[in-house]
Protein backbone atom coordinates (compact mmCIF):
# COMPACT_ATOMS: atom_id res chain seq x y z
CA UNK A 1 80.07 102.58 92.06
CA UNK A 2 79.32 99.30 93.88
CA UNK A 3 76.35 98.01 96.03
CA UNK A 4 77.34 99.71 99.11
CA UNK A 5 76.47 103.24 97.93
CA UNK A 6 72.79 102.34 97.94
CA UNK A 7 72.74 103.11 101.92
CA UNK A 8 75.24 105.88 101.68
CA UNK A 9 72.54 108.08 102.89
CA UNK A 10 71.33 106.32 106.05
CA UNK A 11 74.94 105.39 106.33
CA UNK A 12 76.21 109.20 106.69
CA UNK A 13 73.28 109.82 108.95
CA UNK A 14 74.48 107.17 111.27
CA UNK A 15 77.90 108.17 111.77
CA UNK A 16 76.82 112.15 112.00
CA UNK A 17 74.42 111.08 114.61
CA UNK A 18 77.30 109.17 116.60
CA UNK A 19 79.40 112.18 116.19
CA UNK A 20 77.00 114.37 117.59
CA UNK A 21 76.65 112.24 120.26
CA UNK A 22 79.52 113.14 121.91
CA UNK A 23 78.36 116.66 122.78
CA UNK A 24 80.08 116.88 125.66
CA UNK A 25 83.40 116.80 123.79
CA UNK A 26 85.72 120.22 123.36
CA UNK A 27 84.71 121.10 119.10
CA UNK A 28 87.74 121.57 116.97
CA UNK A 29 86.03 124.67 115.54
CA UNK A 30 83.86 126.56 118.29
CA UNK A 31 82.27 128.27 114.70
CA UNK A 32 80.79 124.49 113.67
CA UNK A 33 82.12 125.06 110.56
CA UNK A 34 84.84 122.37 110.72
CA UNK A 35 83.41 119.34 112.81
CA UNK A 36 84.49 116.97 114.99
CA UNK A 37 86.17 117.10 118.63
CA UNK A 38 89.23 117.33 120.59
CA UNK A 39 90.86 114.54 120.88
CA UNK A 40 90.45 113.74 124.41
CA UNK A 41 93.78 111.05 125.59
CA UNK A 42 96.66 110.36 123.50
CA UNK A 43 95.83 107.04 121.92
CA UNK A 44 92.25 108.01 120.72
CA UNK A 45 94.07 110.37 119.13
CA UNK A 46 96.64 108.72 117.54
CA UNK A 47 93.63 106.43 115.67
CA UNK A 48 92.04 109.31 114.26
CA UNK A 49 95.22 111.41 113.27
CA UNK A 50 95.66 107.51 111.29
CA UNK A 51 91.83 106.57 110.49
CA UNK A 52 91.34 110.72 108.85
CA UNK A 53 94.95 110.16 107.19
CA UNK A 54 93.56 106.77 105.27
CA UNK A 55 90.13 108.30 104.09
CA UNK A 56 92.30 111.19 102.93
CA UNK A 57 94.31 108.33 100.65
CA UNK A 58 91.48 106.16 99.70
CA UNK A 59 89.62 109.42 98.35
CA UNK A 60 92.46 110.09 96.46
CA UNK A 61 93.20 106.18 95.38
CA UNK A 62 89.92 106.53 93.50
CA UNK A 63 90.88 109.51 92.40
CA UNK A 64 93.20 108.14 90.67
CA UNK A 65 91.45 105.23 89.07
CA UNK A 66 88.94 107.93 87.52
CA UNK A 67 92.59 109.36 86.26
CA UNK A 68 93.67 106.37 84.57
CA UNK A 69 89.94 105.39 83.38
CA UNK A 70 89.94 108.31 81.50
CA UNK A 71 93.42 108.51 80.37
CA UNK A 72 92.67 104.78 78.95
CA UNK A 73 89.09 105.30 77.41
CA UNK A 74 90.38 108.68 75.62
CA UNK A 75 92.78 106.41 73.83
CA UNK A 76 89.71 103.17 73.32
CA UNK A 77 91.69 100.99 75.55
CA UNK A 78 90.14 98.94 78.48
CA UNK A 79 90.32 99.90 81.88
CA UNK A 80 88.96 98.06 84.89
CA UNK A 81 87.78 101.04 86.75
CA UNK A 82 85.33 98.58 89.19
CA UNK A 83 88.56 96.98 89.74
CA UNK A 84 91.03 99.75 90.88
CA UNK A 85 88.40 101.33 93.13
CA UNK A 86 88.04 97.58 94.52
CA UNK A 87 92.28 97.63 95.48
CA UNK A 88 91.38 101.34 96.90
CA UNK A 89 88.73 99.92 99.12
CA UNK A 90 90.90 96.75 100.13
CA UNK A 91 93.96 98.54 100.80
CA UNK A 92 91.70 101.24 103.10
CA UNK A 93 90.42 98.11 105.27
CA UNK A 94 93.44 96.36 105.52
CA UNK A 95 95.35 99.67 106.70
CA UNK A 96 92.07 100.40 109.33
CA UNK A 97 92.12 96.55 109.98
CA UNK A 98 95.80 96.95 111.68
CA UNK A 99 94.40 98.96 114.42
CA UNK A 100 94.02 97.15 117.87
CA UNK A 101 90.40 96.87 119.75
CA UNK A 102 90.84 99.65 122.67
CA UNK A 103 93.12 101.90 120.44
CA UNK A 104 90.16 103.77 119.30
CA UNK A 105 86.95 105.49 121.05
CA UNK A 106 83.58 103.37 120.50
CA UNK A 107 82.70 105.73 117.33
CA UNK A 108 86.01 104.30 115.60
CA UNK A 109 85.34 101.07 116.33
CA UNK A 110 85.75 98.35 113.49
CA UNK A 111 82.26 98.40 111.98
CA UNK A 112 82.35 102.42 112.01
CA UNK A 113 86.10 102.71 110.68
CA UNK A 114 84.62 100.03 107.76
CA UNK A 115 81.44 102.17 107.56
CA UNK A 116 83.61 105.18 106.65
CA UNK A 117 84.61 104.50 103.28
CA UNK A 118 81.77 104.48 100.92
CA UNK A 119 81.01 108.52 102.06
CA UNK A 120 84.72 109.13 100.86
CA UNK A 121 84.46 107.10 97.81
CA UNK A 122 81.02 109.71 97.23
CA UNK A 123 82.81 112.17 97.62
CA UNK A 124 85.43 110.90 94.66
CA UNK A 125 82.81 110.38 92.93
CA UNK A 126 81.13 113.83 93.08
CA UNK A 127 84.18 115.09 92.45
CA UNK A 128 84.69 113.51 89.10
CA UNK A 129 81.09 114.83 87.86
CA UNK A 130 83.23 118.50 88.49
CA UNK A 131 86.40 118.09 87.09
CA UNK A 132 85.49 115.59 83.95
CA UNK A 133 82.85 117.89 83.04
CA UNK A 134 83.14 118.39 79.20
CA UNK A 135 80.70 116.40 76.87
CA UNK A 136 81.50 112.68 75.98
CA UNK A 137 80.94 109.33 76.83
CA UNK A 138 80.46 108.71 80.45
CA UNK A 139 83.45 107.15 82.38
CA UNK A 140 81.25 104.77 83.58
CA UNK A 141 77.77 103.51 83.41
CA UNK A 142 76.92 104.82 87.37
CA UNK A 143 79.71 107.36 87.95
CA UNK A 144 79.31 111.04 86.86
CA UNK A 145 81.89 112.74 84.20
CA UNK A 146 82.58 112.12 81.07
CA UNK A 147 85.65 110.94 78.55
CA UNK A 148 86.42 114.61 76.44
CA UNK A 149 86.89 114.07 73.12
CA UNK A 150 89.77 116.47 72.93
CA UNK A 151 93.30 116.39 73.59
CA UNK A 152 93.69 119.83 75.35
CA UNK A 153 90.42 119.08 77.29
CA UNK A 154 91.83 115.96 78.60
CA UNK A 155 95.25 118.10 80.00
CA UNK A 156 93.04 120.20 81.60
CA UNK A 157 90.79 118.01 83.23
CA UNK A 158 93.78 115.35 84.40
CA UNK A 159 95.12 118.38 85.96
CA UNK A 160 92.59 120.34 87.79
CA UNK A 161 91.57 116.49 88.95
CA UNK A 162 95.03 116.48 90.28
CA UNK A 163 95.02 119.75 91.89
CA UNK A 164 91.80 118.42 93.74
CA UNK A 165 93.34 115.74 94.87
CA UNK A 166 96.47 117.97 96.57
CA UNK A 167 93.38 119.94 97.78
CA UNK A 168 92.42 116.58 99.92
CA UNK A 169 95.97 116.32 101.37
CA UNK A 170 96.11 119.70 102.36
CA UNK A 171 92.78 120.51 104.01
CA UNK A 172 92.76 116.83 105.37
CA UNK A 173 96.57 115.70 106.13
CA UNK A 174 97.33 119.28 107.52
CA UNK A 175 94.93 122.07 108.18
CA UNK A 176 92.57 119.31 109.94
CA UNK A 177 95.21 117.24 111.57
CA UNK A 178 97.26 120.11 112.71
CA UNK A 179 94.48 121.81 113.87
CA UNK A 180 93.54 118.43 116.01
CA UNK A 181 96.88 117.64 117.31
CA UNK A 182 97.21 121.20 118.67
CA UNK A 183 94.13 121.31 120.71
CA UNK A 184 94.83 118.33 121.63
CA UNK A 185 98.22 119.85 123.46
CA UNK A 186 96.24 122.75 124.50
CA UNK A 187 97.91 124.69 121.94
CA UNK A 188 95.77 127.48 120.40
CA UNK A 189 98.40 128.78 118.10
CA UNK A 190 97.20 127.32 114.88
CA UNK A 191 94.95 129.30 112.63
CA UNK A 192 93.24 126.80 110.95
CA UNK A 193 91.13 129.13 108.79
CA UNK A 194 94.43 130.47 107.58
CA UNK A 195 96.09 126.95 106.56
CA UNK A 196 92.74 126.25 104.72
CA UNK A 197 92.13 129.55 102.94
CA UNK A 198 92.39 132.34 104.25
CA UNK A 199 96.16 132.83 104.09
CA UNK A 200 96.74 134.68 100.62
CA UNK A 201 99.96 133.25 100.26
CA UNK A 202 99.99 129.69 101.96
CA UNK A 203 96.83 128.15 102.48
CA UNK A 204 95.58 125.02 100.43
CA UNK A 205 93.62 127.58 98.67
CA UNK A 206 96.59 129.54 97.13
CA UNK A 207 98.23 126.53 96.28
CA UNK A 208 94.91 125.32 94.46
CA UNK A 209 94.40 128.75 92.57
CA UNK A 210 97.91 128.68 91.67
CA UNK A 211 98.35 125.58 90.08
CA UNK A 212 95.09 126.38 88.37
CA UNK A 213 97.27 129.43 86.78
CA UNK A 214 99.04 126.98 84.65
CA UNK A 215 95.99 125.32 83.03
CA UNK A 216 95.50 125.76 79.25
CA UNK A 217 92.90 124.09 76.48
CA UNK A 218 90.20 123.76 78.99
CA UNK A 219 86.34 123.21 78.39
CA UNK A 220 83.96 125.42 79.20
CA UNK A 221 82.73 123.90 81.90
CA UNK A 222 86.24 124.84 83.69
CA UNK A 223 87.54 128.09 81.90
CA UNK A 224 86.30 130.44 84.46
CA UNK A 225 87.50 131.26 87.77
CA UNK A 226 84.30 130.62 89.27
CA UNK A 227 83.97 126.98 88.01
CA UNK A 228 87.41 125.95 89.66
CA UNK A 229 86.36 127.54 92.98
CA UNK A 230 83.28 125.57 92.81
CA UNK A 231 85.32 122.36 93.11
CA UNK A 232 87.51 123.72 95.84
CA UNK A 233 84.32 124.83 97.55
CA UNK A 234 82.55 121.58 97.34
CA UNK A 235 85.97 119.27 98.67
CA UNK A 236 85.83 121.97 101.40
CA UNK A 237 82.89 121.76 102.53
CA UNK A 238 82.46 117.60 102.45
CA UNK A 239 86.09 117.57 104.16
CA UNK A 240 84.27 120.24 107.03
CA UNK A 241 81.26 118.40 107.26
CA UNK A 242 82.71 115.16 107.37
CA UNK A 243 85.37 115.72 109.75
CA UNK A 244 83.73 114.97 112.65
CA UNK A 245 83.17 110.94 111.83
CA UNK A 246 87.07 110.77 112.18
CA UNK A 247 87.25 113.47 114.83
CA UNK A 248 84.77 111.91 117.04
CA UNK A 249 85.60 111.02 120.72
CA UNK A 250 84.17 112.15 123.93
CA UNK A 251 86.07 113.45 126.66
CA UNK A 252 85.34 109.87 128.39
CA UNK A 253 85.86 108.18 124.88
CA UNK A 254 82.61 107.13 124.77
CA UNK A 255 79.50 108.58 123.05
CA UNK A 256 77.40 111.03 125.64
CA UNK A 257 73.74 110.35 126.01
């Protein structure tokens, strides 16, 4: 983890509190358990559908540099993992950087699209602390998890990290972005809940607990039913929670006093 994560904290609380700021706006979930508001005119709307889809990618671009860390340090090989996360972070503010001042609502301006990323790089970071869980040598000297030491254990670990990561395109790229653009054309038709997990057939939840059927060799940090939910349950949760700092604008598109 770099520098920036030292004001994570006070960073989170100052995008929540801009978020909340726009009270006035129609919530996404009239429950409060998803955050975030309706997108109120067409082009606010089309920079959040494209600022939630790139925190959805970056989180998984580190994702994936925890993958290949591991992968590499399992076999004593080098790996830059300061580096890769570095690309993920340059590629997420290039992609924000293409968006055009007045596209957005004033809580997706520049500085808050740029302020976005270290909460979803936390949250990649949590996330390996779950899924690299066995005993071994820390992947690195500040992040949480650990190298295994076995061959099986690694298998299992790549792969419920990977079924996390479809997790984050799922809840993210469609339950919340569905859910969004429908409101948005004052249709109520979409069951959100459902396409999250409460559909026992098609929701990212089934999917998750499904490919989680196929896992074999895994530590016992991860060889109970309970321990995968737990990382489901915490990407939920942080992709509810956080859902708001994309899903942000007032009906006026600007923050309510």
């Amino acid at each position: 983890m770099r520098g920036r994560h030292v004001s994570l904290a006070s960073t989170l609380a100052l995008l929540l509190a801009g978020a909340t700021a726009a009270s006035a706006g129609t919530p996404l979930d009239p429950t409060g358990e998803v955050t975030g508001f309706v997108p109120p005119v067409r082009n606010f709307a089309k920079c959040e559908r494209f600022t939630n889809k790139r925190a959805a990618l970056a989180t998984i671009c580190i994702m994936q540099c925890h993958k290949k860390a591991v992968a590499l340090a399992y076999r004593s090989l080098a790996f830059d993992e300061e580096a890769c996360e570095s690309t993920c972070h340059d590629k997420y503010q290039q992609n924000v950087d293409l968006l055009k001042p007045g596209s957005c609502p004033p809580c997706l301006d520049s500085q808050h699209r740029t302020d976005l990323y270290p909460i979803y790089e936390n949250m990649a970071e949590q996330i390996a602390g779950l899924t690299y869980c066995d005993a071994g040598t820390p992947i690195g000297s500040d992040d949480p998890g650990n190298v295994p030491t076995l061959d099986n254990v690694l298998k299992c670990e790549q792969q419920v990290n990977l079924n996390a990561a479809k997790v984050i395109k799922c809840i993210k790229l469609v339950c919340h972005r569905k859910l969004a653009d429908s409101l948005a054309n004052r249709d109520q038709s979409f069951n959100e809940p459902d396409c999250r997990r409460n559909d026992a057939i098609k929701s990212c939840l089934a999917h998750y607990q499904l490919a989680n059927q196929k896992l074999v060799g895994c530590p016992a940090c991860l060889d109970e039913p309970a321990e995968l939910q737990a990382v489901f349950d915490q990407l939920e949760g942080e992709l509810d929670d956080d859902n708001g700092l994309t899903y942000c604008a007032s009906p006026s598109g600007a923050f309510v006093d």
